[in-house]
N, C-alpha and C. Protein backbone atom coordinates (compact mmCIF):
# COMPACT_ATOMS: atom_id res chain seq x y z
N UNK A 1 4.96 13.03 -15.69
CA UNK A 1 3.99 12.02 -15.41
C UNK A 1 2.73 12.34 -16.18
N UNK A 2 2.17 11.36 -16.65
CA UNK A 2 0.78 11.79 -17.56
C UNK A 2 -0.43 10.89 -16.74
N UNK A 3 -1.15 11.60 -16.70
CA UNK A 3 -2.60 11.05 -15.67
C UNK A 3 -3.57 10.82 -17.37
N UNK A 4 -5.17 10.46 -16.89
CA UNK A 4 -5.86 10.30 -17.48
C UNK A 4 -6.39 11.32 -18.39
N UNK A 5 -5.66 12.63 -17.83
CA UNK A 5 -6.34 14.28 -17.99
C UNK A 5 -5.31 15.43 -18.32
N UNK A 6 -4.04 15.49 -17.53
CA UNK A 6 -2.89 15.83 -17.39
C UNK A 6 -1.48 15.50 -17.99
N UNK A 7 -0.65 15.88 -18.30
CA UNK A 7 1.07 15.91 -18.15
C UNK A 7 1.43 16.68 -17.05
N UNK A 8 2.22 16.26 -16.27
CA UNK A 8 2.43 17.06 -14.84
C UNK A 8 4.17 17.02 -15.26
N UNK A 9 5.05 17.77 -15.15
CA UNK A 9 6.03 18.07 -14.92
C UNK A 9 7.11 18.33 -13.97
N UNK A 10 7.91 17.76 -13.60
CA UNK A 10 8.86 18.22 -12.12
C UNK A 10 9.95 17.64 -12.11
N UNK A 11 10.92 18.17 -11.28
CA UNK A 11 12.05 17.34 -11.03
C UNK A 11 12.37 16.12 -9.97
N UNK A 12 11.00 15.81 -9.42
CA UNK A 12 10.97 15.01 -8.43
C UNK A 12 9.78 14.36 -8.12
N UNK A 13 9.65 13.10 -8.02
CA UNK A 13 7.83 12.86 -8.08
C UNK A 13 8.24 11.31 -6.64
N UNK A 14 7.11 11.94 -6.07
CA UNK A 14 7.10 11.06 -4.71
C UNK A 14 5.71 9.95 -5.29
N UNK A 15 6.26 8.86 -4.81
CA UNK A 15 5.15 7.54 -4.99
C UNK A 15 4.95 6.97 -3.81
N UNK A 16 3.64 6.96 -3.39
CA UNK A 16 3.45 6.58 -2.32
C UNK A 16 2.09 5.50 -2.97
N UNK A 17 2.94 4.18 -3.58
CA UNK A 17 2.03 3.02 -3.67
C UNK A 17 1.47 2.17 -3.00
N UNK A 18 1.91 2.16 -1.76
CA UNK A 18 2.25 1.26 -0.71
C UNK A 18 3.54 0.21 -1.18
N UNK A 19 2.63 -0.98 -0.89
CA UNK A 19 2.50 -2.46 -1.01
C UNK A 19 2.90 -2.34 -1.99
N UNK A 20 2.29 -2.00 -3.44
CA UNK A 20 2.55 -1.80 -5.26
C UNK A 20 4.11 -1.02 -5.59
N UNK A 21 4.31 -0.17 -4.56
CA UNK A 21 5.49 0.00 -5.06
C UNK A 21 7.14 -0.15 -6.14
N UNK A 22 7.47 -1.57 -5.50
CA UNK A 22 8.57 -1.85 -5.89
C UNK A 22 8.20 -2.76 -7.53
N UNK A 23 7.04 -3.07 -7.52
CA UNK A 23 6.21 -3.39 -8.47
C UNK A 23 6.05 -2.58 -10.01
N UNK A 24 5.73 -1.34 -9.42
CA UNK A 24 5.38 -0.03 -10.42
C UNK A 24 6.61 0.41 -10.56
N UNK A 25 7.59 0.28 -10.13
CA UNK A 25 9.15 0.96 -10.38
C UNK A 25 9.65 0.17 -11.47
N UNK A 26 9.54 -1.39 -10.90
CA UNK A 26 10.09 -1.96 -11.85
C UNK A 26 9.60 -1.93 -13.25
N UNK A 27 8.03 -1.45 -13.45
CA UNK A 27 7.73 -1.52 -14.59
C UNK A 27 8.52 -0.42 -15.47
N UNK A 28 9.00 0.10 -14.63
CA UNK A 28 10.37 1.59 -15.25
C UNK A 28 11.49 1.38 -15.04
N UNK A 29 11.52 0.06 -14.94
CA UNK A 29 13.10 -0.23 -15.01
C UNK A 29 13.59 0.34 -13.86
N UNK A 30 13.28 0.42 -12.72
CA UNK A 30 14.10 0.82 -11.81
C UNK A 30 13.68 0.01 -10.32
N UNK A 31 14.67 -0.37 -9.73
CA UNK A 31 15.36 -1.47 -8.93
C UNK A 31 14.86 -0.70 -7.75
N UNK A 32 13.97 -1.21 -6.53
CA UNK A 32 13.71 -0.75 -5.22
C UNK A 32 13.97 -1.61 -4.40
N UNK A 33 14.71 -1.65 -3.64
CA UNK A 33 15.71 -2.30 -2.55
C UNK A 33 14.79 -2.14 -1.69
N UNK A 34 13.12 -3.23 -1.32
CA UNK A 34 12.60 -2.69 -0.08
C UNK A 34 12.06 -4.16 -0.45
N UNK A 35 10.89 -4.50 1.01
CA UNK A 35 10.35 -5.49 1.08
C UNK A 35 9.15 -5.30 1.71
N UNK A 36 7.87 -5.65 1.55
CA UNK A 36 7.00 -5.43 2.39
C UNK A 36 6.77 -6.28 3.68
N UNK A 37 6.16 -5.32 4.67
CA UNK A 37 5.60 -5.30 5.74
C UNK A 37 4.44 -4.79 5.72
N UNK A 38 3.70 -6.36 6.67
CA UNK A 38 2.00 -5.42 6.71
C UNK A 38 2.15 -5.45 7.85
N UNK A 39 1.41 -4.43 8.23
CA UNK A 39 1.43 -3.97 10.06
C UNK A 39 0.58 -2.84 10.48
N UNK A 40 -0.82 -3.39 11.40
CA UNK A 40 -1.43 -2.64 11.90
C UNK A 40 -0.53 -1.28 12.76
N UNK A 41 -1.03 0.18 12.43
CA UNK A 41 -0.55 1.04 13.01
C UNK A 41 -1.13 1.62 14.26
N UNK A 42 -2.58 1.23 14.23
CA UNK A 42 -3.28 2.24 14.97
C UNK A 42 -4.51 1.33 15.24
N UNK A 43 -4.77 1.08 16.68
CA UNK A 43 -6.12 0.56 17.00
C UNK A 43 -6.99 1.37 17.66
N UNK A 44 -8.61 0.99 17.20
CA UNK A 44 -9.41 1.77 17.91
C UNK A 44 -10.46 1.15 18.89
N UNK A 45 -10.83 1.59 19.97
CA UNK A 45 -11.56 1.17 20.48
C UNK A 45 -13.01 1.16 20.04
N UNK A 46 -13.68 0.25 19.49
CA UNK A 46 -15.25 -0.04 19.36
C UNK A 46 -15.69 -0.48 19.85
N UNK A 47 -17.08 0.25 19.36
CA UNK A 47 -18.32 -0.51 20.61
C UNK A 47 -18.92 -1.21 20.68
N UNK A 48 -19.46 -1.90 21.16
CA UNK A 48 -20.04 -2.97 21.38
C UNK A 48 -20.64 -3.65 19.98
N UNK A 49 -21.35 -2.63 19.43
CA UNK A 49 -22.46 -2.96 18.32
C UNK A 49 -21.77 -3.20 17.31
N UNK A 50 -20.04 -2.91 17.46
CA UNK A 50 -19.30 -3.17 16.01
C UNK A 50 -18.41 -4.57 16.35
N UNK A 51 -18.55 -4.62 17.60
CA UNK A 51 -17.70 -6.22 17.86
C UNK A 51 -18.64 -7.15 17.50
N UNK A 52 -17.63 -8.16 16.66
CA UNK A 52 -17.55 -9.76 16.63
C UNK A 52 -16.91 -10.69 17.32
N UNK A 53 -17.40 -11.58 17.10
CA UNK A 53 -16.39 -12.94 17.37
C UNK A 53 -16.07 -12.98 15.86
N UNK A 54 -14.34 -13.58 15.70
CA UNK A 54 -13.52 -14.05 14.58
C UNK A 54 -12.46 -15.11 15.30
N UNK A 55 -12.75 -15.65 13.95
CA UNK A 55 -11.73 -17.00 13.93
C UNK A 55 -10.97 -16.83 13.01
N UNK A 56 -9.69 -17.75 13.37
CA UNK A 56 -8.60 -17.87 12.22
C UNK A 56 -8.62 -19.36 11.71
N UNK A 57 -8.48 -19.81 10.64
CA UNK A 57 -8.24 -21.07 9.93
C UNK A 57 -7.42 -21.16 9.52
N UNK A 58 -6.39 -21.95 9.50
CA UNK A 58 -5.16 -22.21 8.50
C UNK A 58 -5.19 -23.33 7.87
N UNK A 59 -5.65 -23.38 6.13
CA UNK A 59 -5.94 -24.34 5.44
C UNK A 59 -4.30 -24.22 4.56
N UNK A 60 -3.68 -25.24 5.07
CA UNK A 60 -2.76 -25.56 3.88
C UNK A 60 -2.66 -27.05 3.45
């Protein structure tokens, strides 16, 4: 793999693109059998001073 700075070398290189994934593979010719999912993992409780009101619109 060559960075901006580097050649890095190995027999195994993990990509953790997310979303970009199957995207960046293909630009290497190689086929990723996946599909995305977006999905909140983890909620937090905030306080007061960080809550809003939000709305949703659906313009189609």
């Amino acid at each position: 793999m060559n960075s901006n700075h580097t050649i890095y070398k190995g027999k195994r290189l993990v990509l953790s693109a997310g979303t970009w994934s199957k995207e960046l593979l293909a630009k290497l010719g190689l086929n990723l059998p996946a599909t995305r999912i977006r999905k909140a993992f983890a909620w937090f409780k905030a306080g007061e001073k960080l809550s809003a009101l939000y709305y949703f619109i659906n313009c189609k």
